[in-house]
C-alpha atoms as a PDB file:
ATOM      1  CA  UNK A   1      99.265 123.158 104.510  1.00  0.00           C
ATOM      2  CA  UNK A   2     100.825 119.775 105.060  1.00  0.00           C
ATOM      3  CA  UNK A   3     100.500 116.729 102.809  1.00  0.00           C
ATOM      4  CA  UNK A   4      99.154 114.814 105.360  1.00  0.00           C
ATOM      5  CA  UNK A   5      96.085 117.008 106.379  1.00  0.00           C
ATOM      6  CA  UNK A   6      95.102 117.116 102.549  1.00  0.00           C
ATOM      7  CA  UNK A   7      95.093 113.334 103.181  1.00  0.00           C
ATOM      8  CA  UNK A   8      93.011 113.060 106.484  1.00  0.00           C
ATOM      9  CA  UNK A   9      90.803 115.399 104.966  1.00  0.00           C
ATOM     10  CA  UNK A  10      89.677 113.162 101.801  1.00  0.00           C
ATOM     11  CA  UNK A  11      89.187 110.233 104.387  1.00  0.00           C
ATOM     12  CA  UNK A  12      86.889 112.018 106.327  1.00  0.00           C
ATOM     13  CA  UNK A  13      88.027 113.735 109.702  1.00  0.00           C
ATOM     14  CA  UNK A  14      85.457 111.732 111.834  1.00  0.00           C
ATOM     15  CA  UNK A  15      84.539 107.781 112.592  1.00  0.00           C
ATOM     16  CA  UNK A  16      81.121 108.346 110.757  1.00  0.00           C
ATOM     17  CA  UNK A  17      82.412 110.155 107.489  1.00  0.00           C
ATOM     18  CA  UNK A  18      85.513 107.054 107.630  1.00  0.00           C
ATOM     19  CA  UNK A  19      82.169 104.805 107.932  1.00  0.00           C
ATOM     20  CA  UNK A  20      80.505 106.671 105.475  1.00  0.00           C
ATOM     21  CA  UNK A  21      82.907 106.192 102.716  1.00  0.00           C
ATOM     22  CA  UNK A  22      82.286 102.321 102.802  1.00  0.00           C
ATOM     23  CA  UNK A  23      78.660 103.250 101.642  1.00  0.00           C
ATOM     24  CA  UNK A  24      77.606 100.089  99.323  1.00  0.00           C
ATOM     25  CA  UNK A  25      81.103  98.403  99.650  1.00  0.00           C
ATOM     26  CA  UNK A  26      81.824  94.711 101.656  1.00  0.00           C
ATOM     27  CA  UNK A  27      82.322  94.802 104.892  1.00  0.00           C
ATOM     28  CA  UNK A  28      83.523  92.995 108.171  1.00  0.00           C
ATOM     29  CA  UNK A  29      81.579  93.468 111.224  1.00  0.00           C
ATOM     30  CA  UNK A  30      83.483  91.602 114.180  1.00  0.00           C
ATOM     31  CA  UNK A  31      80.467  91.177 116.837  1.00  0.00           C
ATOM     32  CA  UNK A  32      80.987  90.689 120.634  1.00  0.00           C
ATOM     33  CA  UNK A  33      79.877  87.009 120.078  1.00  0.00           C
ATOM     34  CA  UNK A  34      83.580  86.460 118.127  1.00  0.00           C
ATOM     35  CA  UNK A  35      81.443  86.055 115.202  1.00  0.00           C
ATOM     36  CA  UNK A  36      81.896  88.043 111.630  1.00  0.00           C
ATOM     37  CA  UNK A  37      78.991  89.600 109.509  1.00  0.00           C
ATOM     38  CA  UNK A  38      80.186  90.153 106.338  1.00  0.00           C
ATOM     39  CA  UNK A  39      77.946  91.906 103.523  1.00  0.00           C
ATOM     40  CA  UNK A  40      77.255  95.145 101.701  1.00  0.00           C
ATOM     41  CA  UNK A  41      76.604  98.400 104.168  1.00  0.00           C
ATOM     42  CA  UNK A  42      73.670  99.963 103.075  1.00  0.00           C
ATOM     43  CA  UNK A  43      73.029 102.224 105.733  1.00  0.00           C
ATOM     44  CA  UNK A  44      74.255 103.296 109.711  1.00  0.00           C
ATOM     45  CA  UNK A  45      73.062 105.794 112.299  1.00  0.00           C
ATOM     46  CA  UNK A  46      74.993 107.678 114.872  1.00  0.00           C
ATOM     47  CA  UNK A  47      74.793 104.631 117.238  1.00  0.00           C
ATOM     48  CA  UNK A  48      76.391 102.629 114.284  1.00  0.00           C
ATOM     49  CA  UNK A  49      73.197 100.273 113.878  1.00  0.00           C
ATOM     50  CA  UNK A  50      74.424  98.624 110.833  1.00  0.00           C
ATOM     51  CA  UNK A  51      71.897  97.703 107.773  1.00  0.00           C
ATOM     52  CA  UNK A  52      73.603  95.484 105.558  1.00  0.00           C
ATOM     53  CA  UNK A  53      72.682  93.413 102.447  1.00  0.00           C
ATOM     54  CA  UNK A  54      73.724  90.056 101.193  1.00  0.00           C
ATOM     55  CA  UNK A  55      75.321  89.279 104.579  1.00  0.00           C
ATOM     56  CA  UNK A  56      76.492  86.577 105.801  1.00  0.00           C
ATOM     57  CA  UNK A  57      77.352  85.063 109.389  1.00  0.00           C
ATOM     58  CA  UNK A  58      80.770  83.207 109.306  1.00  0.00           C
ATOM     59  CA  UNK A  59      81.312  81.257 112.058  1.00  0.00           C
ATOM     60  CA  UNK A  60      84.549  79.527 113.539  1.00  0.00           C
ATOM     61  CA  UNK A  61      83.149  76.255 111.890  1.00  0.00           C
ATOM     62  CA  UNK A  62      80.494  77.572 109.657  1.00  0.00           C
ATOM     63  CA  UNK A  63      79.237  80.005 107.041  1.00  0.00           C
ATOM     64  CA  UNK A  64      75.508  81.219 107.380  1.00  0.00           C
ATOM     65  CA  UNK A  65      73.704  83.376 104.687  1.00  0.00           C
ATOM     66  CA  UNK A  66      71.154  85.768 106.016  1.00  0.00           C
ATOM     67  CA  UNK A  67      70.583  88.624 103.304  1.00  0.00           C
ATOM     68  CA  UNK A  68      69.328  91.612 104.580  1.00  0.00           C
ATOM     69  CA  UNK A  69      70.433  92.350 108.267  1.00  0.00           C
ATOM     70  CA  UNK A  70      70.186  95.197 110.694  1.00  0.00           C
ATOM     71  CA  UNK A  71      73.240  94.847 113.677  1.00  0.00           C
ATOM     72  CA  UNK A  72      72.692  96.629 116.612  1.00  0.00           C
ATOM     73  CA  UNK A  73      76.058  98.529 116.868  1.00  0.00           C
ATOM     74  CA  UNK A  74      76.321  97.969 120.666  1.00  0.00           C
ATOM     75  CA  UNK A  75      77.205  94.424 119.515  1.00  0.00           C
ATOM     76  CA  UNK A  76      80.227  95.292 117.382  1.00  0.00           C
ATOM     77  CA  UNK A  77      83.966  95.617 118.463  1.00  0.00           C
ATOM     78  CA  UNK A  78      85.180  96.881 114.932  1.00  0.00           C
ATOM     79  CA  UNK A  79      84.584  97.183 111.611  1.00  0.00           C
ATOM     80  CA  UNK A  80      87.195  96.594 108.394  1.00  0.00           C
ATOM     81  CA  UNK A  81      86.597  96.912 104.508  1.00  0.00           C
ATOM     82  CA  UNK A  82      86.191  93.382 103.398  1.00  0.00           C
ATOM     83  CA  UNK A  83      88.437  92.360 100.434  1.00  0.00           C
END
């Protein structure tokens, strides 16, 4: 077997299991509306409704906290681990 399918493996082979891995970790959610929800994924389904805790809405201008959010996932482009 190569080294590199021992390494997709461990990731996850699908979007969900990639998602999955993020479990209680930051992260980005960049929404249609060019805003970014950042917070703490608690939670997704298979149409990548997004719960998330501690979030926050950051703005071009401004930074909005919200706590405890669901995102409908037919309003996000992509998600990224925050840092």
């Amino acid at each position: 077997m190569m080294e590199s399918d021992n390494n997709d493996r461990s990731m996850g082979s699908r979007p969900l299991d990639v998602l999955g891995s993020a479990s209680g970790k930051r992260v980005i959610l960049h929404l249609k509306s060019t805003d970014k929800v950042v917070g703490v994924l608690k939670a997704f389904d298979s149409h990548i409704n997004i719960w998330l805790d501690d979030a926050e809405v950051q703005g071009s201008d401004t930074t909005v906290k919200i706590g405890t959010v669901l995102v409908r996932g037919d309003s996000i482009v992509w998600i990224s681990p925050s840092k």
